[in-house]
N, C-alpha and C. Protein backbone atom coordinates (compact mmCIF):
# COMPACT_ATOMS: atom_id res chain seq x y z
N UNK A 1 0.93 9.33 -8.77
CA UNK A 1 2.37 9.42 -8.78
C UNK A 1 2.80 10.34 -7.65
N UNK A 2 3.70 9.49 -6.97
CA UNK A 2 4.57 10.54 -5.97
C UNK A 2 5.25 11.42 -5.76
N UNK A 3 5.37 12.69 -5.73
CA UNK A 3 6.13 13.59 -6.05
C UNK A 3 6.32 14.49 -4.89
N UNK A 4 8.03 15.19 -4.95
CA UNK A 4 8.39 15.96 -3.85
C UNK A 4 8.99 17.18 -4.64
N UNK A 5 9.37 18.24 -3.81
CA UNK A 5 10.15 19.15 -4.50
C UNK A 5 10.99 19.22 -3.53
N UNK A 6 12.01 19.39 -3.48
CA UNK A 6 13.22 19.58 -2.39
C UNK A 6 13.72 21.22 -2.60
N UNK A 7 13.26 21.71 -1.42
CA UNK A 7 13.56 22.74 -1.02
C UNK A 7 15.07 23.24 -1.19
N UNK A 8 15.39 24.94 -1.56
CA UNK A 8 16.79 24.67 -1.68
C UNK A 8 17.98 24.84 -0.45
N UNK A 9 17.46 25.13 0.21
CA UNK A 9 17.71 24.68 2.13
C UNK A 9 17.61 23.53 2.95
N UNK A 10 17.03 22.93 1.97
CA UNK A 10 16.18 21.54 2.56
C UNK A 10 17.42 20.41 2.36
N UNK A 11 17.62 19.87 3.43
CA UNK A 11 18.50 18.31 3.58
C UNK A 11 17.69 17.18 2.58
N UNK A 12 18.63 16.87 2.31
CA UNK A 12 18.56 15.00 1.40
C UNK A 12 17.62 14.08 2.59
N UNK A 13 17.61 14.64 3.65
CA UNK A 13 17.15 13.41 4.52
C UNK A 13 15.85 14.05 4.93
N UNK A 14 15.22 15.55 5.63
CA UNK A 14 14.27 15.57 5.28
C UNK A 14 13.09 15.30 4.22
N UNK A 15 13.91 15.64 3.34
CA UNK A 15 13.05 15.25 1.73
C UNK A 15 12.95 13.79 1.30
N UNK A 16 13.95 13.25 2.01
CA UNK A 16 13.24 11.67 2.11
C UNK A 16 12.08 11.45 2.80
N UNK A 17 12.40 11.67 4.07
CA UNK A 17 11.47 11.83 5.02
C UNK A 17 10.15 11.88 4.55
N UNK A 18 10.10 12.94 4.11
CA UNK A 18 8.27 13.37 3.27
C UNK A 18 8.42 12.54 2.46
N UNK A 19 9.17 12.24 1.56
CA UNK A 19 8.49 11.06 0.46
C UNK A 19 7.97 9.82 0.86
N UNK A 20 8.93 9.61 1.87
CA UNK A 20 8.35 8.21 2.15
C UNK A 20 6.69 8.44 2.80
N UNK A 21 6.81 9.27 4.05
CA UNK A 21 5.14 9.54 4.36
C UNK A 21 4.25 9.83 3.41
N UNK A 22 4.52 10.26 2.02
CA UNK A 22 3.23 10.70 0.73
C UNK A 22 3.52 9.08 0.51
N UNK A 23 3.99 8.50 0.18
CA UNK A 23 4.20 6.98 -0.25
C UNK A 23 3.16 6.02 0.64
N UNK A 24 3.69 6.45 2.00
CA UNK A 24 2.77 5.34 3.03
C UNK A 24 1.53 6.06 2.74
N UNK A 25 1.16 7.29 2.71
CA UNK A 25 0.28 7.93 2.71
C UNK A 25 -0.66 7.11 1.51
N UNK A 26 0.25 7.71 0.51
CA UNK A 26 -0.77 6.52 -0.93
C UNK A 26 -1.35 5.47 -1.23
N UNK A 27 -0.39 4.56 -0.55
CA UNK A 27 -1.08 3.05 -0.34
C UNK A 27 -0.32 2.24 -1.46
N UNK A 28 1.23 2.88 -1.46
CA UNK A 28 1.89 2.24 -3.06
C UNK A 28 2.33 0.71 -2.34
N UNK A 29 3.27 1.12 -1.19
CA UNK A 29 3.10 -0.45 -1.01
C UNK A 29 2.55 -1.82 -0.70
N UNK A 30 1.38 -1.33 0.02
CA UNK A 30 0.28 -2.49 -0.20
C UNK A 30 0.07 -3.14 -1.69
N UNK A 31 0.11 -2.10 -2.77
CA UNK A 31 -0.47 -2.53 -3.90
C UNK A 31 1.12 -3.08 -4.70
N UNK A 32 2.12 -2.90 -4.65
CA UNK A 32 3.33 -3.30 -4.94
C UNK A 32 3.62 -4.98 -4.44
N UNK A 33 3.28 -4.89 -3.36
CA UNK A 33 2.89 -6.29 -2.81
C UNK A 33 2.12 -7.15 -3.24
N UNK A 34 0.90 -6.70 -3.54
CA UNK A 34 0.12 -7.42 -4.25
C UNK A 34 0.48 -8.10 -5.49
N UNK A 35 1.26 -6.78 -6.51
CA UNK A 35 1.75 -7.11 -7.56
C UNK A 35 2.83 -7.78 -7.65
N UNK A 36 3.65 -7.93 -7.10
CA UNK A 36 4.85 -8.58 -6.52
C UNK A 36 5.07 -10.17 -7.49
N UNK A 37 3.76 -10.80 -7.68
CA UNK A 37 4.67 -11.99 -7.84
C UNK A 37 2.90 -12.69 -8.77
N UNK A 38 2.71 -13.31 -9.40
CA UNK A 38 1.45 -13.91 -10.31
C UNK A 38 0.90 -14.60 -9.12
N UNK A 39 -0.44 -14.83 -9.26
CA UNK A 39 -1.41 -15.31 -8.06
C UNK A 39 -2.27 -16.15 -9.41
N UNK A 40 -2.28 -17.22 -8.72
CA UNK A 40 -3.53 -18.25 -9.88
C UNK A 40 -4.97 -17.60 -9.48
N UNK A 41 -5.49 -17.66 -10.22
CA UNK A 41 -7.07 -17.85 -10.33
C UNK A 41 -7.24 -18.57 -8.71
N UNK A 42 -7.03 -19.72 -8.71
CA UNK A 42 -7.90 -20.15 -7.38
C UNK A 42 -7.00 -19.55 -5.87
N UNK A 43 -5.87 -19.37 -5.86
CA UNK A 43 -5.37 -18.36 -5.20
C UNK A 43 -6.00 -17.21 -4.98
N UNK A 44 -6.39 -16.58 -5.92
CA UNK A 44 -6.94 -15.15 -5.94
C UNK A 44 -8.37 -15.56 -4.90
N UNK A 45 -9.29 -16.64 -5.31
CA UNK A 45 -10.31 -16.92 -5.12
C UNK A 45 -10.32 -17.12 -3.60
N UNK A 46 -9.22 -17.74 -3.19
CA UNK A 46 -9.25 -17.99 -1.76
C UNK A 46 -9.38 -16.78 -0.92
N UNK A 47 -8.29 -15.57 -1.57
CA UNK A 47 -7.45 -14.58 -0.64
C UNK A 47 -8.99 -13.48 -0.78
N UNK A 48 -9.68 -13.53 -1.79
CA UNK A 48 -10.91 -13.02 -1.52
C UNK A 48 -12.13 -13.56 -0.54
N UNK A 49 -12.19 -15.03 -0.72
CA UNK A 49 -13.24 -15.39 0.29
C UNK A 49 -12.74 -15.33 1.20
N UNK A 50 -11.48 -15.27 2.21
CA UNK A 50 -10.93 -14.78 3.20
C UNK A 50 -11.52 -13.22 3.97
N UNK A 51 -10.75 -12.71 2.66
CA UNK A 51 -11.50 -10.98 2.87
C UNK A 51 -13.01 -10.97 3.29
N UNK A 52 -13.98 -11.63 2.43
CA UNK A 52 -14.93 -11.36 2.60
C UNK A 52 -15.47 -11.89 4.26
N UNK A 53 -15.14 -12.84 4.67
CA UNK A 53 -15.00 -13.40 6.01
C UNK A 53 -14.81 -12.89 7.10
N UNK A 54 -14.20 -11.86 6.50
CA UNK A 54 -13.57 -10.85 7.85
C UNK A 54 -14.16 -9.85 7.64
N UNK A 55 -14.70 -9.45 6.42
CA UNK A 55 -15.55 -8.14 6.22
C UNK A 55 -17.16 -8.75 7.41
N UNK A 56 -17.66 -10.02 6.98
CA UNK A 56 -18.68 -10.28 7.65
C UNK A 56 -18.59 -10.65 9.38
N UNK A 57 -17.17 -10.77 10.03
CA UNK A 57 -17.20 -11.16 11.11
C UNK A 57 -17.11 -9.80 11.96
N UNK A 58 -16.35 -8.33 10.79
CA UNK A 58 -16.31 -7.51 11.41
C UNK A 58 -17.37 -6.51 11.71
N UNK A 59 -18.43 -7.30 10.67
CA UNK A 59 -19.66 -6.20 10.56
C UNK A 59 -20.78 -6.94 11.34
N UNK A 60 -20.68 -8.03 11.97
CA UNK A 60 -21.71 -8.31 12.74
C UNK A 60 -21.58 -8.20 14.69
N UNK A 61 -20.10 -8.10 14.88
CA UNK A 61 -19.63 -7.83 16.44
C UNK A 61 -20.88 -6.79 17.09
């Protein structure tokens, strides 16, 4: 979970600022994306043998 404390000097817009970088930092929206919407079984199946494809094309260069 993401969390900020806003300083009591601190602008509304710096303290965005940092949240959003702990956010990118986390990796929430990659995985928000993912979750985003139901994926079938053979969907899933594809978007993995994909991955794995690129894991092996990148590990043999």
């Amino acid at each position: 979970m993401t969390q900020i404390v806003v300083g009591e000097n601190e602008g509304i817009e710096s303290a965005l600022r940092r949240f959003k970088r702990q956010v990118s930092k986390a990796g929430i929206f990659p995985d928000l994306k993912k979750h985003s919407h139901f994926e079938t079984p053979l969907q899933k199946q594809k978007r993995k043998a994909v991955a794995r494809a690129k894991q092996r094309k990148r590990h043999f260069r």
